[in-house]
C-alpha atoms as a PDB file:
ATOM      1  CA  UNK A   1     105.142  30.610 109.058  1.00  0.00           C
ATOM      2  CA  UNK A   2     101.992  29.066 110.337  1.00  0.00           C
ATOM      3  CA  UNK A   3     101.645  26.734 106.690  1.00  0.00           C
ATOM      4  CA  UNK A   4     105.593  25.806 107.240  1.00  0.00           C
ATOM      5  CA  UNK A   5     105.055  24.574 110.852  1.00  0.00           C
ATOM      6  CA  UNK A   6     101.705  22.840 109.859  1.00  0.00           C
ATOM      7  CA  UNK A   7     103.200  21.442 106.738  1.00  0.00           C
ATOM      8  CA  UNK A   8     106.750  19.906 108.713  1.00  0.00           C
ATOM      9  CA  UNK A   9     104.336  18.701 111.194  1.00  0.00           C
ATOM     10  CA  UNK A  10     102.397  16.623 108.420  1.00  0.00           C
ATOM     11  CA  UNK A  11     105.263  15.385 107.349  1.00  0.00           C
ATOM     12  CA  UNK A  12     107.093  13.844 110.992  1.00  0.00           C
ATOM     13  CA  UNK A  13     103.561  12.251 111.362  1.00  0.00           C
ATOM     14  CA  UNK A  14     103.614  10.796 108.185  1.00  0.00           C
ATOM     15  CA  UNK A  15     107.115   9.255 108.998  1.00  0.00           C
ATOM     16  CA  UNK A  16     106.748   8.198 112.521  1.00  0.00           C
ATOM     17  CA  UNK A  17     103.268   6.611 110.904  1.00  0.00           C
ATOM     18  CA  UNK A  18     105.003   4.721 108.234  1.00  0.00           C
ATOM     19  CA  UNK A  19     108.025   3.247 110.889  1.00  0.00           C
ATOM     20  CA  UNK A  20     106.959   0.017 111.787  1.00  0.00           C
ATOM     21  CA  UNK A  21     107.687  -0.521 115.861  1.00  0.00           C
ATOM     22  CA  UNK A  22     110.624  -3.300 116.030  1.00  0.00           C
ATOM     23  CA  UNK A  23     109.452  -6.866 116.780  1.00  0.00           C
ATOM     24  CA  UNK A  24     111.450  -9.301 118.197  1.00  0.00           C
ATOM     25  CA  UNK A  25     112.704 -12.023 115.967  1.00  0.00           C
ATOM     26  CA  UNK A  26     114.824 -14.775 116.238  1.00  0.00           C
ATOM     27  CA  UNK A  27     118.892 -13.352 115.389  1.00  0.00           C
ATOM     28  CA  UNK A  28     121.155 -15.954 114.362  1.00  0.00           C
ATOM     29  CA  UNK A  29     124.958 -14.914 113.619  1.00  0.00           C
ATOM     30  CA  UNK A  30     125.906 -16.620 110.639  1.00  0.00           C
ATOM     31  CA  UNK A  31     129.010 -18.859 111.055  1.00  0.00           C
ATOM     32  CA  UNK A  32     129.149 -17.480 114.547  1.00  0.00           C
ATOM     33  CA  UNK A  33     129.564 -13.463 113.078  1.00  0.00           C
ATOM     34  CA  UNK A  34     131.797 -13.852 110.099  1.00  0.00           C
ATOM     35  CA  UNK A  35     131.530 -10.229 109.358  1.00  0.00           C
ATOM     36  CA  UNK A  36     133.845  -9.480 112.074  1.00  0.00           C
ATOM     37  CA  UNK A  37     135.978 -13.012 112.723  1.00  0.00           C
ATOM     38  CA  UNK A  38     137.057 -15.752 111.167  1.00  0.00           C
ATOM     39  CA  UNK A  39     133.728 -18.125 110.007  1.00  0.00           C
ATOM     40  CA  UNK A  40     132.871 -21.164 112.114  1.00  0.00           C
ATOM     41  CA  UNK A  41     135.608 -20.392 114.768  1.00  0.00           C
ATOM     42  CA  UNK A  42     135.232 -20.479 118.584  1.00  0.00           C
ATOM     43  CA  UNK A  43     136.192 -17.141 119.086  1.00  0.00           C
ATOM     44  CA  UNK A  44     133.429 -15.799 115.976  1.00  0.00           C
ATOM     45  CA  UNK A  45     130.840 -18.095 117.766  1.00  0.00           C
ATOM     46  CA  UNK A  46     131.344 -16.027 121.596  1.00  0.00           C
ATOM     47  CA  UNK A  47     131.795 -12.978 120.027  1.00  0.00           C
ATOM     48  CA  UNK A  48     128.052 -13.673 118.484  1.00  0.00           C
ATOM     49  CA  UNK A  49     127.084 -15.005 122.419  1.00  0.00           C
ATOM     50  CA  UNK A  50     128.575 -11.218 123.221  1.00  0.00           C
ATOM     51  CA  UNK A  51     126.427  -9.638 120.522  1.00  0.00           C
ATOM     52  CA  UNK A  52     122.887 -10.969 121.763  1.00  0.00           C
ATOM     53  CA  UNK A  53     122.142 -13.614 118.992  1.00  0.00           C
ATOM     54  CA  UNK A  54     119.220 -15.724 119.769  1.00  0.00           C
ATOM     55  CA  UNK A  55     120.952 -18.816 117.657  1.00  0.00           C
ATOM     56  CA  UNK A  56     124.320 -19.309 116.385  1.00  0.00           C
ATOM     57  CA  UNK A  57     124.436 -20.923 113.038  1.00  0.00           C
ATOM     58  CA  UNK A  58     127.191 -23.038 111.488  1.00  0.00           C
ATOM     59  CA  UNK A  59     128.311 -26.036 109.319  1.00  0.00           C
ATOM     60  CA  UNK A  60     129.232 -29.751 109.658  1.00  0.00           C
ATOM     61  CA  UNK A  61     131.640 -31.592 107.648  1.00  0.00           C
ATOM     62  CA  UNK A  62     132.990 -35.504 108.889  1.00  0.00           C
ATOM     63  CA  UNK A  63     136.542 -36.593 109.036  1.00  0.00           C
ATOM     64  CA  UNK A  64     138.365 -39.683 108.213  1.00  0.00           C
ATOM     65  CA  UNK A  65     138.373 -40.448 111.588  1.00  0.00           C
ATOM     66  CA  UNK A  66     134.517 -39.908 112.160  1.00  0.00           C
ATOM     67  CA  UNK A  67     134.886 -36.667 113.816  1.00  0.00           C
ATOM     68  CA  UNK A  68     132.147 -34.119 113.107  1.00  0.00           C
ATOM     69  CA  UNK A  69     134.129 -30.645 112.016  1.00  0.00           C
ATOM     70  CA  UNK A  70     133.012 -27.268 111.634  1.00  0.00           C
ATOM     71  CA  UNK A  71     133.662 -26.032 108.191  1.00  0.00           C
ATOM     72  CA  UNK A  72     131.518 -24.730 105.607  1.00  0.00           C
ATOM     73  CA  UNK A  73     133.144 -26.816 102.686  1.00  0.00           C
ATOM     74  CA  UNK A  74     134.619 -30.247 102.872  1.00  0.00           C
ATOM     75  CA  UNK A  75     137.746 -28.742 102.254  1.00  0.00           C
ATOM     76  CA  UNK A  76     140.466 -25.799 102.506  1.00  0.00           C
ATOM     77  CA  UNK A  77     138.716 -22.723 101.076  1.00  0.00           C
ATOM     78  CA  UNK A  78     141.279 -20.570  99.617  1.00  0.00           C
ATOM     79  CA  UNK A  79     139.743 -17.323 101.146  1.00  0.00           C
ATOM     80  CA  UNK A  80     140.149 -18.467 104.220  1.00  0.00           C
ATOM     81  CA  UNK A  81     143.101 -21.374 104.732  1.00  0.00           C
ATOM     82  CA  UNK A  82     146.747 -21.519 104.872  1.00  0.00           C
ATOM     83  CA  UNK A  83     148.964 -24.253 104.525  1.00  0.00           C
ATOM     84  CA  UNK A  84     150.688 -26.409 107.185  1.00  0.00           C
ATOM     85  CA  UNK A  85     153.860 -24.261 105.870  1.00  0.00           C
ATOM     86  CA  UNK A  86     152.283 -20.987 106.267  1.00  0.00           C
ATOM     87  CA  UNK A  87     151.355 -19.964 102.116  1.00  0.00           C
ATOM     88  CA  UNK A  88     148.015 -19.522 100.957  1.00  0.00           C
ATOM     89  CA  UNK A  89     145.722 -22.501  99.796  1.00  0.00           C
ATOM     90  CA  UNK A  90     145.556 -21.595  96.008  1.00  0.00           C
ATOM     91  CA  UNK A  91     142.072 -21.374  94.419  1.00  0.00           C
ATOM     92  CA  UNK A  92     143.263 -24.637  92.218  1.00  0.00           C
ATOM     93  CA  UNK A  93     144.402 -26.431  95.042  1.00  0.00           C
ATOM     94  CA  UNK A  94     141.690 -26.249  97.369  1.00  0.00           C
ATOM     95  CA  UNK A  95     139.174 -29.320  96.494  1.00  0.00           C
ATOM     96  CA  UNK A  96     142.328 -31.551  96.888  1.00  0.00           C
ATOM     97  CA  UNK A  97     142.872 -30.847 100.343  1.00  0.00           C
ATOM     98  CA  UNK A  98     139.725 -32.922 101.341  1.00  0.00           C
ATOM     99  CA  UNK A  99     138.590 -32.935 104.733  1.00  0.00           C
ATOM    100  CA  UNK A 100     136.467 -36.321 104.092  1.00  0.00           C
ATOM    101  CA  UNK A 101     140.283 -37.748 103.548  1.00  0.00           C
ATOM    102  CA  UNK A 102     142.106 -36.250 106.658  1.00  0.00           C
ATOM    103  CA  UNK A 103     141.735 -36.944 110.324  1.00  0.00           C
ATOM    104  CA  UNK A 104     140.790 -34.067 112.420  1.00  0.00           C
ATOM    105  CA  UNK A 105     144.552 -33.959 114.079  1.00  0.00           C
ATOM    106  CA  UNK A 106     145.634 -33.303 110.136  1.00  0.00           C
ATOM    107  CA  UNK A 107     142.998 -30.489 109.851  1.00  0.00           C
ATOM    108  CA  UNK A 108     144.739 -28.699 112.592  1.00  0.00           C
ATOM    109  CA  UNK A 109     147.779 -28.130 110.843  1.00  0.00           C
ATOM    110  CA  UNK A 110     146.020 -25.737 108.614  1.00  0.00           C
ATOM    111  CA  UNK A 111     145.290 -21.877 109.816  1.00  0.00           C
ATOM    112  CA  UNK A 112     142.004 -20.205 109.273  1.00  0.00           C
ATOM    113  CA  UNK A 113     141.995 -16.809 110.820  1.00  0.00           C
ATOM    114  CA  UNK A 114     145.011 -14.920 109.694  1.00  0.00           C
ATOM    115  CA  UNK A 115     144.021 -14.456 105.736  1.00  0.00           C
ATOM    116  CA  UNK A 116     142.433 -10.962 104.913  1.00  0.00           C
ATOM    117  CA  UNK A 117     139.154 -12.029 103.627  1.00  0.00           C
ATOM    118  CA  UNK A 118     138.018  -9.836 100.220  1.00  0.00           C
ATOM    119  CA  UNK A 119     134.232 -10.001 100.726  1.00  0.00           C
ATOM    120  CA  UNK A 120     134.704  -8.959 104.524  1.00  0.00           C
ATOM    121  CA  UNK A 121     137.623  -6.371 105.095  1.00  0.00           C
ATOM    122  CA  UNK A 122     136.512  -5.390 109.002  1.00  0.00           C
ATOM    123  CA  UNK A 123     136.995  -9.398 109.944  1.00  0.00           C
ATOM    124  CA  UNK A 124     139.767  -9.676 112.926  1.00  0.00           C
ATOM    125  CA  UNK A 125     142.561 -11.447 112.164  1.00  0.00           C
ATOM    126  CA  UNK A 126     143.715 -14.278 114.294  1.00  0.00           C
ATOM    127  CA  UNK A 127     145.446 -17.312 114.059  1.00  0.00           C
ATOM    128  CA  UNK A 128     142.502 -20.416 114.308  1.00  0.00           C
ATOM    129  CA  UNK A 129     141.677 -23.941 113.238  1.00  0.00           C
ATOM    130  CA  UNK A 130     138.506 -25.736 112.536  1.00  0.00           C
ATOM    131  CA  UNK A 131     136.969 -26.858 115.611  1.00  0.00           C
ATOM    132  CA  UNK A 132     135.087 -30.128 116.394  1.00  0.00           C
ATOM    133  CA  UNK A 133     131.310 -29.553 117.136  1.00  0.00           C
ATOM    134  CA  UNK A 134     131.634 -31.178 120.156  1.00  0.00           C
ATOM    135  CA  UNK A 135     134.222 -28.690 120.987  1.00  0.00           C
ATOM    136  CA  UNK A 136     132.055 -25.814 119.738  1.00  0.00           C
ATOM    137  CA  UNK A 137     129.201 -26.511 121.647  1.00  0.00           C
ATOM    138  CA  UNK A 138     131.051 -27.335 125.130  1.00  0.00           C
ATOM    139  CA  UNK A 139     132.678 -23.749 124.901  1.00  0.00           C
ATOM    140  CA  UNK A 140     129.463 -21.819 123.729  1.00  0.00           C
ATOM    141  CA  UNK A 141     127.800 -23.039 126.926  1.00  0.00           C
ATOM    142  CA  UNK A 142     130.212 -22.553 129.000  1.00  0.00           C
ATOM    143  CA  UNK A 143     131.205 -19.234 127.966  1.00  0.00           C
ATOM    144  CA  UNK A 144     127.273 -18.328 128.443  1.00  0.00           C
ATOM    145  CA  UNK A 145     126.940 -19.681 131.879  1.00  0.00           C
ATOM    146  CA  UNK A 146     129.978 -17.687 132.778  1.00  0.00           C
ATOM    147  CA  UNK A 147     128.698 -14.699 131.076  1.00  0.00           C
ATOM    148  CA  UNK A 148     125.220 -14.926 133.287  1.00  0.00           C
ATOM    149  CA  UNK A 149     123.401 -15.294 129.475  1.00  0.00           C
ATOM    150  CA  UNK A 150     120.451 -16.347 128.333  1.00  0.00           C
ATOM    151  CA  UNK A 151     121.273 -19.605 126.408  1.00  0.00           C
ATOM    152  CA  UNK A 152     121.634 -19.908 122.773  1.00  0.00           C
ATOM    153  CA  UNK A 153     120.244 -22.136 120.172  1.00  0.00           C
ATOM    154  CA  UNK A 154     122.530 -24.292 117.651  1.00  0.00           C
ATOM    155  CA  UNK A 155     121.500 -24.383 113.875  1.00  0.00           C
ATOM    156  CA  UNK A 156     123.549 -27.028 112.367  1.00  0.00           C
ATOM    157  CA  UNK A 157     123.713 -26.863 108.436  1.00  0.00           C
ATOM    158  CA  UNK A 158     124.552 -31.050 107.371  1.00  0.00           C
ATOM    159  CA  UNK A 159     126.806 -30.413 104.159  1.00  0.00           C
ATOM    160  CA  UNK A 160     125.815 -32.551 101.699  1.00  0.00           C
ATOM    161  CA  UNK A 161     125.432 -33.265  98.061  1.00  0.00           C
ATOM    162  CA  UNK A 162     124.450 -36.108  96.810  1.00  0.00           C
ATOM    163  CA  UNK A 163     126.946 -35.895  93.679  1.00  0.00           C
ATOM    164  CA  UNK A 164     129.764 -35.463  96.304  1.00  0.00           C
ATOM    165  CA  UNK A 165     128.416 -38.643  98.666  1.00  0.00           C
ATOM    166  CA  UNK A 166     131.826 -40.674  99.359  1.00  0.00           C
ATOM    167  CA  UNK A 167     133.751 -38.429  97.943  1.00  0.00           C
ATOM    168  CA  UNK A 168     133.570 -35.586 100.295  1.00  0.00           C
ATOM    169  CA  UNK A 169     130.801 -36.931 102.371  1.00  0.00           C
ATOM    170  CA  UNK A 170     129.259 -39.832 103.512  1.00  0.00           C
ATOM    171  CA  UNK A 171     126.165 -41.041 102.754  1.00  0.00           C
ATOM    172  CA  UNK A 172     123.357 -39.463 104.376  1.00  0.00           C
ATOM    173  CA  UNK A 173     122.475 -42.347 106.714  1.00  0.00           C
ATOM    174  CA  UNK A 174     125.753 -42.694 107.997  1.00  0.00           C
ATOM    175  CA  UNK A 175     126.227 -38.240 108.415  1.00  0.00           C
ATOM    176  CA  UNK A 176     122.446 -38.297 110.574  1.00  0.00           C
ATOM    177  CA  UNK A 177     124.207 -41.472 112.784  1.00  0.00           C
ATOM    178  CA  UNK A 178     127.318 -39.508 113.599  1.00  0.00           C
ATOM    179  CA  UNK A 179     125.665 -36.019 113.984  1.00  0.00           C
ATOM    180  CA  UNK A 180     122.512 -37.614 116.177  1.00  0.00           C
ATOM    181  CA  UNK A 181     125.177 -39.730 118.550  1.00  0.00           C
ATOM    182  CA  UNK A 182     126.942 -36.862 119.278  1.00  0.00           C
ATOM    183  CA  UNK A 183     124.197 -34.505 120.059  1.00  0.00           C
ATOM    184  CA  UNK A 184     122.539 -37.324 122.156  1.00  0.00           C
ATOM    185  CA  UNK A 185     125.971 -36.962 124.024  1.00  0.00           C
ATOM    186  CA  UNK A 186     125.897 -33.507 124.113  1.00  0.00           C
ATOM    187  CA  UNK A 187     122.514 -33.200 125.487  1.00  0.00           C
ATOM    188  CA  UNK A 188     122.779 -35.301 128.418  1.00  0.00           C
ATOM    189  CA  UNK A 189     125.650 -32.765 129.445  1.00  0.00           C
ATOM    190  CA  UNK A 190     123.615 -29.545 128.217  1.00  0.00           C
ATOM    191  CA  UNK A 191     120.015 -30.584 127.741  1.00  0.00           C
ATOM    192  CA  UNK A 192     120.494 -29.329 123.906  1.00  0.00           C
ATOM    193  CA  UNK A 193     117.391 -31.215 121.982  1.00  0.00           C
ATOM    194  CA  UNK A 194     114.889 -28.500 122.729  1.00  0.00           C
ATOM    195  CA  UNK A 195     118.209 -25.798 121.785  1.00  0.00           C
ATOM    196  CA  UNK A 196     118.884 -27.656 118.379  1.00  0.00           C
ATOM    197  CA  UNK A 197     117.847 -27.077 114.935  1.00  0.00           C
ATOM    198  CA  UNK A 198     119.357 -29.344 111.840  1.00  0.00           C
ATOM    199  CA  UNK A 199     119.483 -27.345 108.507  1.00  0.00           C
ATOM    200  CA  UNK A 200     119.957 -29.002 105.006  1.00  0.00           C
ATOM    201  CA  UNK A 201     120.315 -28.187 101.641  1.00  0.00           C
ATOM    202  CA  UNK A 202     119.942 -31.740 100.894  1.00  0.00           C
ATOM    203  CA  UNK A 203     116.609 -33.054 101.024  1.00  0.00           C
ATOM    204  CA  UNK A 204     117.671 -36.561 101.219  1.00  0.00           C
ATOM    205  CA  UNK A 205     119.990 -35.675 104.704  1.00  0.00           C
ATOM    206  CA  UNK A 206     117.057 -34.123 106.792  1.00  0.00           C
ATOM    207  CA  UNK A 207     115.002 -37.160 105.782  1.00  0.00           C
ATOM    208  CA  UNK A 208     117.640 -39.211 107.081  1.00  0.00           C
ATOM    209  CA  UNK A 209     118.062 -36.885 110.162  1.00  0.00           C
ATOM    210  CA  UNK A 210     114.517 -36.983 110.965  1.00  0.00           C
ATOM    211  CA  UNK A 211     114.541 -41.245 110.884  1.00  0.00           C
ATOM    212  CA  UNK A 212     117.328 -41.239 114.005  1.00  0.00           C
ATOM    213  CA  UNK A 213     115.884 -38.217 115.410  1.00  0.00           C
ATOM    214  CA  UNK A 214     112.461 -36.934 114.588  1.00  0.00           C
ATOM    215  CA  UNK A 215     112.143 -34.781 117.937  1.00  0.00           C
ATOM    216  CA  UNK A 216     114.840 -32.329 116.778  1.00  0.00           C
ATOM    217  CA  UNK A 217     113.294 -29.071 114.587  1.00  0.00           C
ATOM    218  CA  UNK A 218     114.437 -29.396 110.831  1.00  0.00           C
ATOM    219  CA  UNK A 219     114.863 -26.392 108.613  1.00  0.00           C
ATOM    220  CA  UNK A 220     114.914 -26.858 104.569  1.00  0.00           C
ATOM    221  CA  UNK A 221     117.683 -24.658 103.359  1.00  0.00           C
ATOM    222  CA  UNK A 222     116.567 -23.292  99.171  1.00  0.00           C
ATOM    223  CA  UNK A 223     118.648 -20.710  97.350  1.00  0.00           C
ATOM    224  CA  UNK A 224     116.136 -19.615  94.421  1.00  0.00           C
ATOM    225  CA  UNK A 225     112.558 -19.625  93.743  1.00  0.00           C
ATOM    226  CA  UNK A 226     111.246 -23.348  94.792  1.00  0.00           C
ATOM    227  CA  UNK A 227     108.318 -24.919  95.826  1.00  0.00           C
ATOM    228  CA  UNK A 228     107.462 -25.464  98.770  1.00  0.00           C
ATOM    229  CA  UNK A 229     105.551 -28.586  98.330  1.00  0.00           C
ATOM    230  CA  UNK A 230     107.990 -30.446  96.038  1.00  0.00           C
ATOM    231  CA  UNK A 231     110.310 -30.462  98.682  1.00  0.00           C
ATOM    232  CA  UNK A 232     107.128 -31.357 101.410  1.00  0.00           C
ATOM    233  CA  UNK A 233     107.080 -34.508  98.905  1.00  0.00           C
ATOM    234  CA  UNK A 234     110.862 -35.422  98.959  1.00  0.00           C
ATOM    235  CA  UNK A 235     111.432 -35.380 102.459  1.00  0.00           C
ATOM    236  CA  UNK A 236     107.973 -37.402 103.538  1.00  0.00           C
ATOM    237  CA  UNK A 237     107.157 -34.470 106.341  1.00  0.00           C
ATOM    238  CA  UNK A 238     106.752 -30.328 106.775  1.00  0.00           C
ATOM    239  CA  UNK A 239     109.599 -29.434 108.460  1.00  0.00           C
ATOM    240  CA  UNK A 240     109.779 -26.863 111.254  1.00  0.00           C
ATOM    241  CA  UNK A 241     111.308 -23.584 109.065  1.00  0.00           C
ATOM    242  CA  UNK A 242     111.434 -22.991 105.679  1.00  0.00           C
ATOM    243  CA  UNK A 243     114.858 -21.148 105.302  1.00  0.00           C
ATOM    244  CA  UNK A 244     114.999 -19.181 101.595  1.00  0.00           C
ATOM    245  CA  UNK A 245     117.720 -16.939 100.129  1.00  0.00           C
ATOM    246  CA  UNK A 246     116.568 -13.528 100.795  1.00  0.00           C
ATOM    247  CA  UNK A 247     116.067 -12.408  97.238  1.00  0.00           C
ATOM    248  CA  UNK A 248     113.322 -15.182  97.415  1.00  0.00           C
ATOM    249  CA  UNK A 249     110.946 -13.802 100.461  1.00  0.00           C
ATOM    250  CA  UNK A 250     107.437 -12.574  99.292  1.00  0.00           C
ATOM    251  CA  UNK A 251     104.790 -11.546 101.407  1.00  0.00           C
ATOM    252  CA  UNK A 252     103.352 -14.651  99.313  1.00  0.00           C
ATOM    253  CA  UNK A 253     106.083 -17.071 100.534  1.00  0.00           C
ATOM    254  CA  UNK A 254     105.659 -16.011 104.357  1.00  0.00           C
ATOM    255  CA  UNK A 255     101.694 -16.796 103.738  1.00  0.00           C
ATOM    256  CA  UNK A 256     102.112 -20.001 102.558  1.00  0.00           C
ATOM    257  CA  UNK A 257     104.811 -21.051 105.361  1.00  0.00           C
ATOM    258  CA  UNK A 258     102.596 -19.996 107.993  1.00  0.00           C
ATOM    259  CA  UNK A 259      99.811 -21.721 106.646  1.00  0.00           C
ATOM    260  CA  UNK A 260     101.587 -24.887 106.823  1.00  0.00           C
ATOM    261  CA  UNK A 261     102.977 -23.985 110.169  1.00  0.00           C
ATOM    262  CA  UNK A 262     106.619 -23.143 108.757  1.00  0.00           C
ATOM    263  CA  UNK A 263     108.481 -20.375 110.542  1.00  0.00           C
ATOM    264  CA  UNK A 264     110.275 -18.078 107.728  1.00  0.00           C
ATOM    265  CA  UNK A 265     113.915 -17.480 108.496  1.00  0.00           C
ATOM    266  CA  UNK A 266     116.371 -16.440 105.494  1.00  0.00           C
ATOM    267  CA  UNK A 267     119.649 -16.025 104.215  1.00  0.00           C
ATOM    268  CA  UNK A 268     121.985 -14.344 104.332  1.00  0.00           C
ATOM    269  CA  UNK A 269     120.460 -10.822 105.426  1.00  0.00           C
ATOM    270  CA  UNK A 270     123.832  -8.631 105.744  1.00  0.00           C
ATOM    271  CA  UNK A 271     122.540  -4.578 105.744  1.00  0.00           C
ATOM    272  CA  UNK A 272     119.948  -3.188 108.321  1.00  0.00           C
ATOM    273  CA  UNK A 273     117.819  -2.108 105.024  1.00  0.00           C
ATOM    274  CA  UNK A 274     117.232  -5.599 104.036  1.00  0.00           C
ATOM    275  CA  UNK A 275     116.755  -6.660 107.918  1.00  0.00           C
ATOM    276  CA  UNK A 276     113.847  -3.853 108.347  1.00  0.00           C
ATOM    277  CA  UNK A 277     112.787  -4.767 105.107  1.00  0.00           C
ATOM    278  CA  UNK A 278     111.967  -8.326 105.348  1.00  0.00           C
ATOM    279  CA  UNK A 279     110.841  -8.313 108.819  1.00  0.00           C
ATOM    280  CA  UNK A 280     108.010  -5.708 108.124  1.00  0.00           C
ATOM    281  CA  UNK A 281     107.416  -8.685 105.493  1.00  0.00           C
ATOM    282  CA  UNK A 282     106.695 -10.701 108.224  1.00  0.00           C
ATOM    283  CA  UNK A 283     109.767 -13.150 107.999  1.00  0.00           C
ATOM    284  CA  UNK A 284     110.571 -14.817 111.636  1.00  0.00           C
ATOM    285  CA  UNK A 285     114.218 -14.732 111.869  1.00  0.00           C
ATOM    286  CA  UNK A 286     116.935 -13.505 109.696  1.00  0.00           C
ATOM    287  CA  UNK A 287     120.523 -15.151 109.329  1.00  0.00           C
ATOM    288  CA  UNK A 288     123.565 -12.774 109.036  1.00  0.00           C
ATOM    289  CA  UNK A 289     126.854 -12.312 109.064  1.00  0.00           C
ATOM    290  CA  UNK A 290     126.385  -8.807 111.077  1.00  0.00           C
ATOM    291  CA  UNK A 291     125.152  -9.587 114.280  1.00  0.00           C
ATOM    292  CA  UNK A 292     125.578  -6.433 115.335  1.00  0.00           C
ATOM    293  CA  UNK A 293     123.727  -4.731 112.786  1.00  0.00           C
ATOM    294  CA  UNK A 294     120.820  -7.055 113.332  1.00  0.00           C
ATOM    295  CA  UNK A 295     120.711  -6.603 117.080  1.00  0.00           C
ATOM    296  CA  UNK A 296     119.699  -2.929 116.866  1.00  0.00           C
ATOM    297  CA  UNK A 297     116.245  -3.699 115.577  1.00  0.00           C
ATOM    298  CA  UNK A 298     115.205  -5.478 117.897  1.00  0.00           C
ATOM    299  CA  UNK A 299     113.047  -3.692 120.733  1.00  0.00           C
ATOM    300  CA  UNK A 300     115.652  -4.053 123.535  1.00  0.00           C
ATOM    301  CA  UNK A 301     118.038  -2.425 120.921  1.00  0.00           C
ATOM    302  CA  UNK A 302     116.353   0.740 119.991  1.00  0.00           C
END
């Protein structure tokens, strides 16, 4: 009886040993918290203010009409969209109905929250439209200032390729003119600048970002296995985070990035196993789609 006792005793210490204690890091609820409602949507971007998140993240797309919307394509994804008349934006259809060539008051005739998404059956259904950024942002901090919270951060993704340029985007010179003008708006109402990150997966549009604007944090969005220093020499500077898919983190990566003074925050982290996993790599943030997952890890959470 004695061995058994000593033995399960071994063991619990071995566990509670091996647990690393939760560290804070910085949460940000991808496309507000798409797991749970519709993606880049007022109502997804409170209920991540509800859930804690440090920083909410979304995307930017421009209008005919110059307006700055939040969508994560330039046009109607067919998971997501329905049709002015109600029926389902077909798969085929979808890259016709281009943002780049609709004013914002045409985007509204489309719904985005009442499809039943495949990848994320638990999402609340509700009837939505793409919102302006300006829009966005004036409800966040409202809603937070209401809510007696502590204020969020903004990670704005610049969609942008530079096959697509005037075709479903403008150039880059002209996206980093509309985007900075607005935020320079915005923070004289909210004092954003020191609240705002701008996130690219185009080089060549946080290059132009950082000409208007070079007080704003950048963050270079990579999906694969790049290096870091070929895209130091594209856009000219190190920018603030380096932002990796998370099949890409190594304990390697994270060493490098903090050598060059690069907070390590990837995408998009979506099960608690892969949370715990790559911040006892050391990674500095995590973006997901499960806020509320994410939340528990955190010291105030446990």
């Amino acid at each position: 009886m004695r061995f058994l006792f000593a033995a399960f005793f071994s063991l619990a210490l071995v566990t509670c040993t091996n647990q690393q204690p939760p560290k804070d890091f910085d949460l940000q609820g991808h496309r507000g918290a798409r797991g749970l409602l519709p993606e880049n949507t007022i109502p997804a971007f409170l209920k991540a203010v509800d859930l804690g998140v440090d920083t909410i993240e979304l995307d930017a797309v421009i209008t005919a009409d110059d307006k700055i919307l939040v969508s994560h394509e330039p046009w109607f994804h067919h998971n997501i969209s329905l049709k002015p008349d109600g029926t389902p934006v077909t798969e085929e259809e979808e890259m016709s109905l281009n943002i780049y060539e609709m004013t914002y008051e045409e985007t509204r005739q489309f719904d985005v929250g009442m499809s039943e998404h495949p990848s994320f059956p638990k999402q609340q259904k509700i009837n939505v439209q793409k919102p302006l950024l300006e829009d966005v942002i004036r409800a966040v901090e409202n809603y937070v200032q209401e809510q007696e919270a502590e204020p969020v951060h903004y990670n704005i993704e610049i969609k942008s390729k530079p096959e697509l340029y005037d075709l479903y985007y403008p150039q880059p010179d002209e996206f980093a003119r509309l985007l900075n003008n607005l935020l320079i708006n915005l923070d004289e109402e909210f004092d954003l600048a020191e609240r705002t990150i701008i996130q690219s997966f185009d080089p060549t549009a946080l290059a132009e970002f950082n000409e208007v604007n070079p007080d704003i944090k950048l963050s270079m969005l990579v999906s694969g296995d790049q290096n870091i220093q070929q895209y130091i020499d594209l856009l000219g500077f190190t920018p603030e985070i380096w932002s990796p898919s998370k099949n890409a983190v190594t304990p390697e990566l994270i060493k490098e990035a903090h050598e060059r003074n690069m907070k390590v925050i990837p995408w998009t982290v979506n099960t608690t196993h892969e949370m715990r996993s790559l911040l006892d790599m050391g990674v500095d943030g995590i973006i997901t789609d499960y806020p509320d997952s994410a939340v528990t890890l955190r010291p105030s959470g446990m």
